[in-house]
N, C-alpha and C. Protein backbone atom coordinates (compact mmCIF):
# COMPACT_ATOMS: atom_id res chain seq x y z
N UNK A 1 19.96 70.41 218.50
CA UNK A 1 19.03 70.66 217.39
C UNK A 1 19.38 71.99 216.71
N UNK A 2 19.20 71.86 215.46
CA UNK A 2 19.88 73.06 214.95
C UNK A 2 18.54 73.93 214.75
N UNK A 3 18.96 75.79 215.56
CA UNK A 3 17.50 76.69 215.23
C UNK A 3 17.62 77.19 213.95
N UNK A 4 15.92 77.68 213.43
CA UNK A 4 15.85 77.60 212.17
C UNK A 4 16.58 78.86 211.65
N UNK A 5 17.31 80.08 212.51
CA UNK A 5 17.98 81.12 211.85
C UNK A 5 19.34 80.67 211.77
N UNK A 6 19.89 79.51 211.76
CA UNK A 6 21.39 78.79 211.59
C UNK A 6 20.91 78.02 210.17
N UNK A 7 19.97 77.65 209.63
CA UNK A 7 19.59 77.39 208.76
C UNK A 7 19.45 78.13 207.34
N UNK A 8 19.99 77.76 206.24
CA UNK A 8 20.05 79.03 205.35
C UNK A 8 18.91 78.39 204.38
N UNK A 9 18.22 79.59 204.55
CA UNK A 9 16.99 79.83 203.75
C UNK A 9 17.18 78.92 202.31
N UNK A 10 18.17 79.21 201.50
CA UNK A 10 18.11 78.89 200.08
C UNK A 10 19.73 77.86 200.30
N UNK A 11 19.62 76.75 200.26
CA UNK A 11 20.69 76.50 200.23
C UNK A 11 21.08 75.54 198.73
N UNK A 12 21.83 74.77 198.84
CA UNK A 12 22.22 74.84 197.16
C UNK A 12 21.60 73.85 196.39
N UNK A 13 21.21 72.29 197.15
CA UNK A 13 20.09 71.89 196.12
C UNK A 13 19.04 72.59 196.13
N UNK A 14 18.44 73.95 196.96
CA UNK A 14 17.26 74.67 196.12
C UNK A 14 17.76 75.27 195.16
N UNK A 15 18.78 75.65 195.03
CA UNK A 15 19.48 77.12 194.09
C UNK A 15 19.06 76.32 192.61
N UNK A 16 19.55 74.94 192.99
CA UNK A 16 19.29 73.90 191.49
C UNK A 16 18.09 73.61 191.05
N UNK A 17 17.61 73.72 191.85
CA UNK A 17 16.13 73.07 191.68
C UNK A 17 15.16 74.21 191.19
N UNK A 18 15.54 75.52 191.67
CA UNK A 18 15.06 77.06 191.01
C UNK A 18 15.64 77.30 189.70
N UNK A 19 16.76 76.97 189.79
CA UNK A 19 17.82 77.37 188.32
C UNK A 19 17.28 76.66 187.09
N UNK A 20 16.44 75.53 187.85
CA UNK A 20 16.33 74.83 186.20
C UNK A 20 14.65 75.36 185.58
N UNK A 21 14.15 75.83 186.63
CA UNK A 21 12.65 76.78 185.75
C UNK A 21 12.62 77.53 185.10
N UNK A 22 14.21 78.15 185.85
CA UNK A 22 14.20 79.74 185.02
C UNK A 22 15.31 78.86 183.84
N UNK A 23 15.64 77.86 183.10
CA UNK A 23 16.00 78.24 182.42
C UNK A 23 15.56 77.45 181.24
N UNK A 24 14.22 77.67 181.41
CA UNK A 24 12.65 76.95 180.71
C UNK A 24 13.00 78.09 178.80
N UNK A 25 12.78 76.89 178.04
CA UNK A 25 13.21 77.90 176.77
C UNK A 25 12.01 78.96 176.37
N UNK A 26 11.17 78.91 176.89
CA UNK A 26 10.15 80.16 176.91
C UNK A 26 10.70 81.53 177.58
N UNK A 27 11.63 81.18 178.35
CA UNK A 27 12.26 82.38 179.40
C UNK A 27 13.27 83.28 178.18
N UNK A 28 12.81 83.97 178.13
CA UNK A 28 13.90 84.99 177.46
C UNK A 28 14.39 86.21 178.02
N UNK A 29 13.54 87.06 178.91
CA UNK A 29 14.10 87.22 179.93
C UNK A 29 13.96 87.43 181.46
N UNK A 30 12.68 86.50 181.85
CA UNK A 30 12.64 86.27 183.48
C UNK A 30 13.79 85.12 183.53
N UNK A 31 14.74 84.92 183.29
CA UNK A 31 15.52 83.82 183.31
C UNK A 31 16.45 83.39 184.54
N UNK A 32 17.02 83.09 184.47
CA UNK A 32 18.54 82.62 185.42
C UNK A 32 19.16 83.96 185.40
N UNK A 33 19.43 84.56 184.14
CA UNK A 33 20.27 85.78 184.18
C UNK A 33 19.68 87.05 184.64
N UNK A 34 18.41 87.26 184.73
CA UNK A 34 17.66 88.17 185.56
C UNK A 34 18.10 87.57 186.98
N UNK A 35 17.95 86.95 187.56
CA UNK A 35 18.24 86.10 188.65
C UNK A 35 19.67 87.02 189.20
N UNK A 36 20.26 86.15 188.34
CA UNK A 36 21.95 86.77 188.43
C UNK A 36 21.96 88.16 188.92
N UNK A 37 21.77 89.14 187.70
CA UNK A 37 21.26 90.45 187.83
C UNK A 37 21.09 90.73 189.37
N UNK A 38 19.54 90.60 189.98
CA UNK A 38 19.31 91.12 190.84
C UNK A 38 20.19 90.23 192.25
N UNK A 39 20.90 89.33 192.38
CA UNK A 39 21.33 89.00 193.17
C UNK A 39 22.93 89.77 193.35
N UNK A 40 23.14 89.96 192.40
CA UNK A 40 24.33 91.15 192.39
C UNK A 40 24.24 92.30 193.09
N UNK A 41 22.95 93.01 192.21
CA UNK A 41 22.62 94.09 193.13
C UNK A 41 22.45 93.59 194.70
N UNK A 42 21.71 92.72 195.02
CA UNK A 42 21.58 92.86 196.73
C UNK A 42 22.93 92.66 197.14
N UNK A 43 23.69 91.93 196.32
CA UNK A 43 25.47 91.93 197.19
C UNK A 43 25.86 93.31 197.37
N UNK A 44 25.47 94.23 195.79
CA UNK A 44 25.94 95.36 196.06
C UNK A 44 25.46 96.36 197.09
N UNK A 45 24.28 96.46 197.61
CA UNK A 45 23.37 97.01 198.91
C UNK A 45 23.36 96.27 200.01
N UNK A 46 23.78 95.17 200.17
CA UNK A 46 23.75 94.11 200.85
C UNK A 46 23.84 94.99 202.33
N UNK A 47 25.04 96.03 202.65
CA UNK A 47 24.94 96.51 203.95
C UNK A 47 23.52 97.30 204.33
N UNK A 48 23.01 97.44 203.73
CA UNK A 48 21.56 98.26 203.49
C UNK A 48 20.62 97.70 203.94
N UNK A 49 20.50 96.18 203.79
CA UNK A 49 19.34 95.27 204.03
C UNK A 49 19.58 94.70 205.46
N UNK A 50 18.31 94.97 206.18
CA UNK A 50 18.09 94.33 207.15
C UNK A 50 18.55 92.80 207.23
N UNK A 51 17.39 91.78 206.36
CA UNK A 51 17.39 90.31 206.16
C UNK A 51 17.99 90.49 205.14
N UNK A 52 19.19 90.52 204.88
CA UNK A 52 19.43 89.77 203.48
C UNK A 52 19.39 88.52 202.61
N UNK A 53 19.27 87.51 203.74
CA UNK A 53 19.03 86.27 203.10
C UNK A 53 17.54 86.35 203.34
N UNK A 54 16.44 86.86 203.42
CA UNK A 54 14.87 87.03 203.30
C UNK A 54 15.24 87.57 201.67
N UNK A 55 15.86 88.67 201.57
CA UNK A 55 15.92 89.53 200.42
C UNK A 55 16.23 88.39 199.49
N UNK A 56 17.32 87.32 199.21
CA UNK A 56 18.00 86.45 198.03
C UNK A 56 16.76 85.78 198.21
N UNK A 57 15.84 85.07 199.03
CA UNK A 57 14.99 84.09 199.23
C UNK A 57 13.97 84.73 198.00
N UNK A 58 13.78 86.17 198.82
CA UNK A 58 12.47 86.58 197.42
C UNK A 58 12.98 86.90 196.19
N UNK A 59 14.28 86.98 195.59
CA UNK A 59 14.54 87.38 194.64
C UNK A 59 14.57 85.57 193.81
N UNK A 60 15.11 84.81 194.75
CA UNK A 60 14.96 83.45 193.76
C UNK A 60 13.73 83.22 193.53
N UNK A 61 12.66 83.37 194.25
CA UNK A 61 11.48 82.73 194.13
C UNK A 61 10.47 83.57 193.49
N UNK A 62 11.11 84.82 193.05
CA UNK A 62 9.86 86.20 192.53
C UNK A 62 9.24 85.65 191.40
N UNK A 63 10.02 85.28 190.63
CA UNK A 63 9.55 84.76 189.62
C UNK A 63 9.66 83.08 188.96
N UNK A 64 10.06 82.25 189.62
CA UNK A 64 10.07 80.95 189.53
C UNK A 64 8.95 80.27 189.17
N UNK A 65 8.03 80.71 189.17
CA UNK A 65 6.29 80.11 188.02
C UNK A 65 6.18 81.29 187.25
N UNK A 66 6.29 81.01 185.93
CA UNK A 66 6.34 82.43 185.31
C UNK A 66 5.48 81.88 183.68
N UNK A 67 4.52 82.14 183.19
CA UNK A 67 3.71 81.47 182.21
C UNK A 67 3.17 83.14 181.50
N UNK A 68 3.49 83.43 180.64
CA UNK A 68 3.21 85.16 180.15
C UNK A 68 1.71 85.16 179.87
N UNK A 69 0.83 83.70 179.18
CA UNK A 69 -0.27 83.95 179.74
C UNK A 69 -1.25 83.81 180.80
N UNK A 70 -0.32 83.81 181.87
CA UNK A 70 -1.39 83.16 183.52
C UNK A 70 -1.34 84.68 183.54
N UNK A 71 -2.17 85.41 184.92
CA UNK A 71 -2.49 86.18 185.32
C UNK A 71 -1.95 86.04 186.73
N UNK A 72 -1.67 85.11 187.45
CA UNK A 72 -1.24 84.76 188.85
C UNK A 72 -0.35 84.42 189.12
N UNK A 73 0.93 84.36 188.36
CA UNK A 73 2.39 84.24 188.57
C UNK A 73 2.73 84.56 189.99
N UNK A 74 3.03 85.96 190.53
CA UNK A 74 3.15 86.46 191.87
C UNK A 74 3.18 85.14 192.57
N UNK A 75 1.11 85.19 192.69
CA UNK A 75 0.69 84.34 193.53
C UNK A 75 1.39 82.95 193.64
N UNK A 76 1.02 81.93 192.42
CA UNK A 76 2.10 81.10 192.00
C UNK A 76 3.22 80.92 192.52
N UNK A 77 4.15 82.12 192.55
CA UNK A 77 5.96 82.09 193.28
C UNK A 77 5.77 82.03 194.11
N UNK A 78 4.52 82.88 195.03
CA UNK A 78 5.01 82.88 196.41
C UNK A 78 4.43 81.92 197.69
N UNK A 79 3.21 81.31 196.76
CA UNK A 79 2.88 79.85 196.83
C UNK A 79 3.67 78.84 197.42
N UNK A 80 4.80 78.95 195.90
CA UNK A 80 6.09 78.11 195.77
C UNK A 80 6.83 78.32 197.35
N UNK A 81 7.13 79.57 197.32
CA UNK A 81 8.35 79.82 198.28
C UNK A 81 7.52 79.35 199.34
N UNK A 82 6.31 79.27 199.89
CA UNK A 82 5.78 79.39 201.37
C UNK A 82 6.06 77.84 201.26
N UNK A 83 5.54 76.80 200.09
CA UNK A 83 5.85 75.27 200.66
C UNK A 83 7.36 75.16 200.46
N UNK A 84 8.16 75.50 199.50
CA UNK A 84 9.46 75.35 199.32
C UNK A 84 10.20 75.35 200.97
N UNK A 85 10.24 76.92 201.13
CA UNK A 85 10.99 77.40 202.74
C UNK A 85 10.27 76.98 203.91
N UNK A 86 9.40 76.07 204.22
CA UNK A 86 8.60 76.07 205.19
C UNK A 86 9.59 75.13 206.41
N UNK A 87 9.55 75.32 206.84
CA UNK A 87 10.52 74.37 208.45
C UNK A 87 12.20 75.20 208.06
N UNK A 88 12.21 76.21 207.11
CA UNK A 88 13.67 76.47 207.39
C UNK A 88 13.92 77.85 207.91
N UNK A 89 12.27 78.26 208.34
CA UNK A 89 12.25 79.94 208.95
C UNK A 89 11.04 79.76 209.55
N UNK A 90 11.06 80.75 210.21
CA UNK A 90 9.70 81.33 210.84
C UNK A 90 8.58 81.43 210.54
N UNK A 91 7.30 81.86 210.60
CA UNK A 91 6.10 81.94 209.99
C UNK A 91 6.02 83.99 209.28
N UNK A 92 6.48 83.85 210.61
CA UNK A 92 6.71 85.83 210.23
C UNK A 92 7.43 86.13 208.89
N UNK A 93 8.59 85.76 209.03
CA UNK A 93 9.84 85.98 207.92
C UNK A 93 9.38 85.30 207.00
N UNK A 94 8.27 83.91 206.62
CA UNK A 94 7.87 83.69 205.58
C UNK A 94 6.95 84.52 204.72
N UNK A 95 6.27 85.00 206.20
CA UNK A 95 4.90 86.22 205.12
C UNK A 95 5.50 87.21 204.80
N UNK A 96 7.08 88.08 204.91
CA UNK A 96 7.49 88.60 204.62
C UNK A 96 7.75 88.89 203.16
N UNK A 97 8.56 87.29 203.25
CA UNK A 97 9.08 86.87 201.92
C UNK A 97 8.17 86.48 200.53
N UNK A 98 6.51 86.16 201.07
CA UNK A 98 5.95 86.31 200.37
C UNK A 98 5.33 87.69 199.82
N UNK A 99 5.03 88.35 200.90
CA UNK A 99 4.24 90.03 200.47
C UNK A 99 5.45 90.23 199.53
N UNK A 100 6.92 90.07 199.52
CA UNK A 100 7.76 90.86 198.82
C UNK A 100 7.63 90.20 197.08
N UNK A 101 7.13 88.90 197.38
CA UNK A 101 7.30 87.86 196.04
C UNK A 101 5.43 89.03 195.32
N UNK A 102 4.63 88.65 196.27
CA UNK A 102 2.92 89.15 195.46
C UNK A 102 3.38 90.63 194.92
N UNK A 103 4.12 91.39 195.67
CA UNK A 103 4.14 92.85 195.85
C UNK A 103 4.85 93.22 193.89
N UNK A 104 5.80 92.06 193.73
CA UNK A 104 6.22 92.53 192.06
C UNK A 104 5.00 92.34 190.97
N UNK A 105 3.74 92.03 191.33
CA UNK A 105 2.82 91.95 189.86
C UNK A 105 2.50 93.91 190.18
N UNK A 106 2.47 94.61 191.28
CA UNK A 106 2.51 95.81 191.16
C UNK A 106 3.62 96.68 190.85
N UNK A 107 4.32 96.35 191.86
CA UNK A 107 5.59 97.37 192.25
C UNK A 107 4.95 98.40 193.25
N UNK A 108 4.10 97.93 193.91
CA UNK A 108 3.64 98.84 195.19
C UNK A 108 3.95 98.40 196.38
N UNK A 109 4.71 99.01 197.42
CA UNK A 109 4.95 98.55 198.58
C UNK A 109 4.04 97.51 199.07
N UNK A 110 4.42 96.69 199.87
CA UNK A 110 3.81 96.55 200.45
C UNK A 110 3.16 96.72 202.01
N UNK A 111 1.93 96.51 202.73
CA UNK A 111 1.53 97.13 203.84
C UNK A 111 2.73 96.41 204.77
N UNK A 112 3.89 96.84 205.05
CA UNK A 112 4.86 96.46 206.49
C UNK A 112 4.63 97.67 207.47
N UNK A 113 4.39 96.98 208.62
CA UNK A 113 4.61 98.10 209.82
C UNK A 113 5.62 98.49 209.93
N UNK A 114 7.00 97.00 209.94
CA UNK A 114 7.91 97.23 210.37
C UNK A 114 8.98 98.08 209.35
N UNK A 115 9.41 98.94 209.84
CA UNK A 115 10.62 100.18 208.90
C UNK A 115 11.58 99.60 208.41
N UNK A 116 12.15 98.18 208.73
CA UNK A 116 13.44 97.79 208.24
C UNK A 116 12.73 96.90 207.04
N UNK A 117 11.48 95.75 207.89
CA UNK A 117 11.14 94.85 206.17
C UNK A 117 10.70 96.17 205.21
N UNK A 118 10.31 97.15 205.59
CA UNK A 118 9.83 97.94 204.25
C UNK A 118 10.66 98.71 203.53
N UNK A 119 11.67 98.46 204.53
CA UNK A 119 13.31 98.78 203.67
C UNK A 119 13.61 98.14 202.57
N UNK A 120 14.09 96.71 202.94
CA UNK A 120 14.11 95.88 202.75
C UNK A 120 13.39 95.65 200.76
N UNK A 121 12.03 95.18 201.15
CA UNK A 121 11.16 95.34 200.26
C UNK A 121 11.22 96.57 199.50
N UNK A 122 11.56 97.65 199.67
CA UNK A 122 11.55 98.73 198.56
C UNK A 122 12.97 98.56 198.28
N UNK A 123 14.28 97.94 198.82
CA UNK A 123 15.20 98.09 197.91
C UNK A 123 15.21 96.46 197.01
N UNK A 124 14.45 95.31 197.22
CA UNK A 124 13.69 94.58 196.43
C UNK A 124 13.02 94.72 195.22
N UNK A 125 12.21 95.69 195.21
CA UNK A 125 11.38 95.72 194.07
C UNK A 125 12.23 97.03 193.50
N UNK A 126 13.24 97.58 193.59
CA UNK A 126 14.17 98.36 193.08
C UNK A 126 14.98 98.06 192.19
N UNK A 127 15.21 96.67 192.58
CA UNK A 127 16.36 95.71 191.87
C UNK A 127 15.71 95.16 190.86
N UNK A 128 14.51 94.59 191.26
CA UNK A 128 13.94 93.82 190.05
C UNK A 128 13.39 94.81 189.12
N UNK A 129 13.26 96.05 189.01
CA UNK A 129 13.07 97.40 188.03
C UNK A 129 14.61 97.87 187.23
N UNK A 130 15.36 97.46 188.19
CA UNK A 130 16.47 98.41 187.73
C UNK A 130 16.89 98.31 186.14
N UNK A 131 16.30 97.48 185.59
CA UNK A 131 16.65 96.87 184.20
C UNK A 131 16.11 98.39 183.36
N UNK A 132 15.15 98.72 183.73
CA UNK A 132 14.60 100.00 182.99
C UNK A 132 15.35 101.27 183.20
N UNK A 133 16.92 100.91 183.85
CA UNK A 133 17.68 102.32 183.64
C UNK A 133 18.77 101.69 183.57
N UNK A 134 18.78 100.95 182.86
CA UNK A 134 20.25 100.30 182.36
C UNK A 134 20.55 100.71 181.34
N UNK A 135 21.52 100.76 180.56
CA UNK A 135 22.39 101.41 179.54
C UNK A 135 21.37 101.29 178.06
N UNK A 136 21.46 102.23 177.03
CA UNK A 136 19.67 102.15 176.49
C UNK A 136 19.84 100.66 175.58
N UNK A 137 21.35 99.87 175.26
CA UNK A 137 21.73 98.74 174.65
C UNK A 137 20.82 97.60 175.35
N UNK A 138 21.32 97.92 176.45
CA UNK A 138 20.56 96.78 177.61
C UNK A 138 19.26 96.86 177.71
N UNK A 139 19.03 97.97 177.81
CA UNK A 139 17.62 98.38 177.80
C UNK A 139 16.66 97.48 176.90
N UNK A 140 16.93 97.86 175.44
CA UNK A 140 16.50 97.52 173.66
C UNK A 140 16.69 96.04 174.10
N UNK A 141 17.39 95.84 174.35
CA UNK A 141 18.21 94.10 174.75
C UNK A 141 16.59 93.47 175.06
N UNK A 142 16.41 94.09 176.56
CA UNK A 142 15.13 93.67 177.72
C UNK A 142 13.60 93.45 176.53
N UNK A 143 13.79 94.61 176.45
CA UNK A 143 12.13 95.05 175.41
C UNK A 143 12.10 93.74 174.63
N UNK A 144 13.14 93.29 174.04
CA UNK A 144 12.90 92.61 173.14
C UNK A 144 12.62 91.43 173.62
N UNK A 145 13.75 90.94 174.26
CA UNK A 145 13.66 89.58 174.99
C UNK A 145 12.09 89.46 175.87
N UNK A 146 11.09 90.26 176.08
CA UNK A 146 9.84 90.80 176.60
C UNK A 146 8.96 90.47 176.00
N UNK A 147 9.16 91.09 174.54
CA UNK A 147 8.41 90.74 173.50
C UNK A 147 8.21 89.32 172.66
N UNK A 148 9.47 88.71 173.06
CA UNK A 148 9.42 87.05 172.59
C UNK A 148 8.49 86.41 174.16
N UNK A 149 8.74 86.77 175.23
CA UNK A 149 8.18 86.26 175.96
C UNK A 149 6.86 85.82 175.70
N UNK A 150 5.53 86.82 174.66
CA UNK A 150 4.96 87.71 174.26
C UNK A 150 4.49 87.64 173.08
N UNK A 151 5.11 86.09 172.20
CA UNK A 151 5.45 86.34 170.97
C UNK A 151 4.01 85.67 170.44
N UNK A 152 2.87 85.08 171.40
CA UNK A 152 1.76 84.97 171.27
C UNK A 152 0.69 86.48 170.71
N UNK A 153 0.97 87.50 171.15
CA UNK A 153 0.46 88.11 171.74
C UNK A 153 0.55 89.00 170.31
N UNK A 154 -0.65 89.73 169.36
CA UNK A 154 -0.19 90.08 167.98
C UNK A 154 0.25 91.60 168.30
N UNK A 155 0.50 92.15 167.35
CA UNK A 155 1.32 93.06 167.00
C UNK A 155 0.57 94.00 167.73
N UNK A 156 -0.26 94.68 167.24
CA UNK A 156 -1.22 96.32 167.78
C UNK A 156 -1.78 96.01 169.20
N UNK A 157 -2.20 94.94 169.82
CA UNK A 157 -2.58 94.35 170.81
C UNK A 157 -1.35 94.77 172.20
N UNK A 158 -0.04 94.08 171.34
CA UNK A 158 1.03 93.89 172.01
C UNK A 158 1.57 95.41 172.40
N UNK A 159 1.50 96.58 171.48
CA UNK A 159 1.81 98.07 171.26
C UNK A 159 0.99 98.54 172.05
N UNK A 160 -0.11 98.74 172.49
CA UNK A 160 -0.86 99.42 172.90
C UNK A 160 -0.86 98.54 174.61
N UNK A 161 -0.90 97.24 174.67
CA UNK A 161 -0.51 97.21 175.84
C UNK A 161 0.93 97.25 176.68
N UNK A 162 2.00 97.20 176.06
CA UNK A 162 3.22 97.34 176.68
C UNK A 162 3.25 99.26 176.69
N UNK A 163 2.59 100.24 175.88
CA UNK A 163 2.70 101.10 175.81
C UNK A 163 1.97 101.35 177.63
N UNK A 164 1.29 100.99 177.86
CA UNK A 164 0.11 101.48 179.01
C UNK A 164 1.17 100.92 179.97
N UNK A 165 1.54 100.26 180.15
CA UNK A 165 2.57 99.28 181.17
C UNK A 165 3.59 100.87 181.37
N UNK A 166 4.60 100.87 180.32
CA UNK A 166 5.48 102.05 180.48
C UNK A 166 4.50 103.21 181.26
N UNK A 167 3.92 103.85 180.37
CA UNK A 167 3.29 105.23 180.81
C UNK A 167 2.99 104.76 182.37
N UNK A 168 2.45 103.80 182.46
CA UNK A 168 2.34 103.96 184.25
C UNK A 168 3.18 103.78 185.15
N UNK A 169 4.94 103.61 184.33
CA UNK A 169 5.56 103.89 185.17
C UNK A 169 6.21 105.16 185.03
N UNK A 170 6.11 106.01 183.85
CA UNK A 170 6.31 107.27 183.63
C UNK A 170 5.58 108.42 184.17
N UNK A 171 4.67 107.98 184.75
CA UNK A 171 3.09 108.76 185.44
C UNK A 171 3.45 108.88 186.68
N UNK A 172 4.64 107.88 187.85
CA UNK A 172 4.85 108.18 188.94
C UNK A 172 5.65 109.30 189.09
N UNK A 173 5.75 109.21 190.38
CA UNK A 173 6.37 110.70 190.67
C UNK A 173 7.81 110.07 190.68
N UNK A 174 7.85 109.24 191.31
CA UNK A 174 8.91 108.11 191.13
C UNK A 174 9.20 106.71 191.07
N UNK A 175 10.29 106.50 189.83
CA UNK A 175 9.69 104.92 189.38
C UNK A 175 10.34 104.10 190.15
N UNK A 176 11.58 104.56 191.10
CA UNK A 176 12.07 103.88 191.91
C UNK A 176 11.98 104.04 193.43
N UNK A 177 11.72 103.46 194.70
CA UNK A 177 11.34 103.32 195.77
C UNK A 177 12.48 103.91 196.50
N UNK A 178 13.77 103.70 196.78
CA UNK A 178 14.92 104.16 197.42
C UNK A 178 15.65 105.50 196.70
N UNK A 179 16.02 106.36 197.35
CA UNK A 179 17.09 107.51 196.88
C UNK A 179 18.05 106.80 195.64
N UNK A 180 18.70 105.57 196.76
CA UNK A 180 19.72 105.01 195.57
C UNK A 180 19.67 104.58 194.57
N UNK A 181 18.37 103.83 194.30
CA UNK A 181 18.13 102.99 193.18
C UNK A 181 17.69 105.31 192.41
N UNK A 182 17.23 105.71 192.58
CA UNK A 182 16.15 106.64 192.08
C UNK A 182 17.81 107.90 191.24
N UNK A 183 18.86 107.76 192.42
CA UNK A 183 20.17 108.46 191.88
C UNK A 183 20.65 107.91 191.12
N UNK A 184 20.93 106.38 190.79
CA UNK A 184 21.55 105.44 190.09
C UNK A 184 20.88 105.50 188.60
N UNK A 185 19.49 105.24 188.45
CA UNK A 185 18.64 104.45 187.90
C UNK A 185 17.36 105.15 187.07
N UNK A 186 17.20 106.38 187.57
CA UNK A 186 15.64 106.99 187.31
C UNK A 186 15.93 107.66 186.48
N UNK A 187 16.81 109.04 185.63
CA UNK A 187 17.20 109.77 185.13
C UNK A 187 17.42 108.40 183.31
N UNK A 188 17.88 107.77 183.24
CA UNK A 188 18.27 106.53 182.69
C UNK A 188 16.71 106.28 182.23
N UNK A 189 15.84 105.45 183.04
CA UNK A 189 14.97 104.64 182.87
C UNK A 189 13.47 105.48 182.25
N UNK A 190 13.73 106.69 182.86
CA UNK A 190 12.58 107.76 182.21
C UNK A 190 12.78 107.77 180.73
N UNK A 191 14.45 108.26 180.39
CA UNK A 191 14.80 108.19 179.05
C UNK A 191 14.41 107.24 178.37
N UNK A 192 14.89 106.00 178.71
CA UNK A 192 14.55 104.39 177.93
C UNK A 192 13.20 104.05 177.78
N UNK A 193 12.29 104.83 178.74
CA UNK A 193 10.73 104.22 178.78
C UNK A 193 10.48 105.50 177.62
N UNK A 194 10.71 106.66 177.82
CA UNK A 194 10.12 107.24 177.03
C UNK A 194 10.26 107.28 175.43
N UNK A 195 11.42 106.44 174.60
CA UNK A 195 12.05 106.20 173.79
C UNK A 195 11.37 105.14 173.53
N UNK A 196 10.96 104.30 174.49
CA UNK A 196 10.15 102.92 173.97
C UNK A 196 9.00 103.42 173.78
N UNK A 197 8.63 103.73 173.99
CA UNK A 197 7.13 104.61 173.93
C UNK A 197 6.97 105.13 172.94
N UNK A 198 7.84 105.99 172.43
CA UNK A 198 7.92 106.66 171.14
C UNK A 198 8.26 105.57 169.73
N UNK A 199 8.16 104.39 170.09
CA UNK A 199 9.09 103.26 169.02
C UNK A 199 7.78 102.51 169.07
N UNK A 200 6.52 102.36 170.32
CA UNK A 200 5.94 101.62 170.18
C UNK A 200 4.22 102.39 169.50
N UNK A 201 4.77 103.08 169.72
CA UNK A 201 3.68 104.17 168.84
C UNK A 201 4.02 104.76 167.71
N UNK A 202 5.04 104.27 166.72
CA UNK A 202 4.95 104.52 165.38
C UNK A 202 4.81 103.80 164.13
């Protein structure tokens, strides 16, 4: 009988079966290519991560129900992932994979005892931020593709709330969770938020 850690979490008819939500024409940019994105990065940290295949599990499934006007997306994904992955892991490593899926409608840790999942999870929700210290092209790129997400949503309404979104991540002491993401990424993303900020208030 094969045990369930010989079993790979995401294997490739899920990869298909995820790939085709995200590439829903409302997605402009929670998409496949956000996807891409952060699965790169975990290759690139990959020695860093405890679970790494826990880590790809929550990065496919973070956002896989994604509706810009629900309020419960998180919940929604990680919903998804608990019936999706169920008989191909543990019960533990599933609530893992979910706290890491709920934990992106904040970007606040979540409560782990254990030091490696909270590793783990903060270089998670690192990756899925890192877009806000990307090159300021890429950056302008994001905002926009954000704003079609959005494209319900009217003009002064839309300014004043994406403005409050930034500032509260300009208000931390730090917007990124790990040294690396924070050396890589923070110096960058302060600039780009604060530039959007200044574009969305004039």
């Amino acid at each position: 009988m094969t045990k369930l850690k010989d079993q790979p979490l995401i294997d490739e008819p899920l990869k298909r079966q995820l790939a085709e939500l995200y590439r829903a024409e409302d997605r402009h940019y929670h998409n496949l290519r956000h996807i891409e994105a952060m699965l790169a990065l975990a290759e690139d940290y990959r020695a860093l991560l405890h679970d790494p295949d826990a880590v790809e599990a929550a990065i496919w499934f973070h956002d896989a129900i994604y509706d810009s006007k629900a309020k419960d997306n998180e919940a929604q994904s990680a919903a998804l992932a608990e019936k999706d992955l169920a008989g191909r892991t543990d019960a533990e490593r599933l609530s893992r994979i979910s706290a890491m899926i709920l934990a992106t409608s904040t970007h606040q840790l979540p409560s782990f005892d254990d030091a490696a999942a909270l590793r783990d999870a903060s270089l998670f929700l690192d990756m899925d931020l890192s877009i806000l210290g990307a090159e300021p092209d890429a950056f302008d790129a994001y905002e926009r593709a954000v704003r079609r997400e959005y494209a319900w949503v009217e003009e002064p309404m839309w300014r004043a709330g994406r403005s409050t979104v930034l500032k509260s991540f300009l208000a931390r002491e730090n917007i990124f969770h790990t040294d690396e993401f924070r050396q890589r990424f923070e110096p960058q993303a302060r600039q780009n938020i604060a530039r959007s900020i200044e574009a969305l208030s004039g």
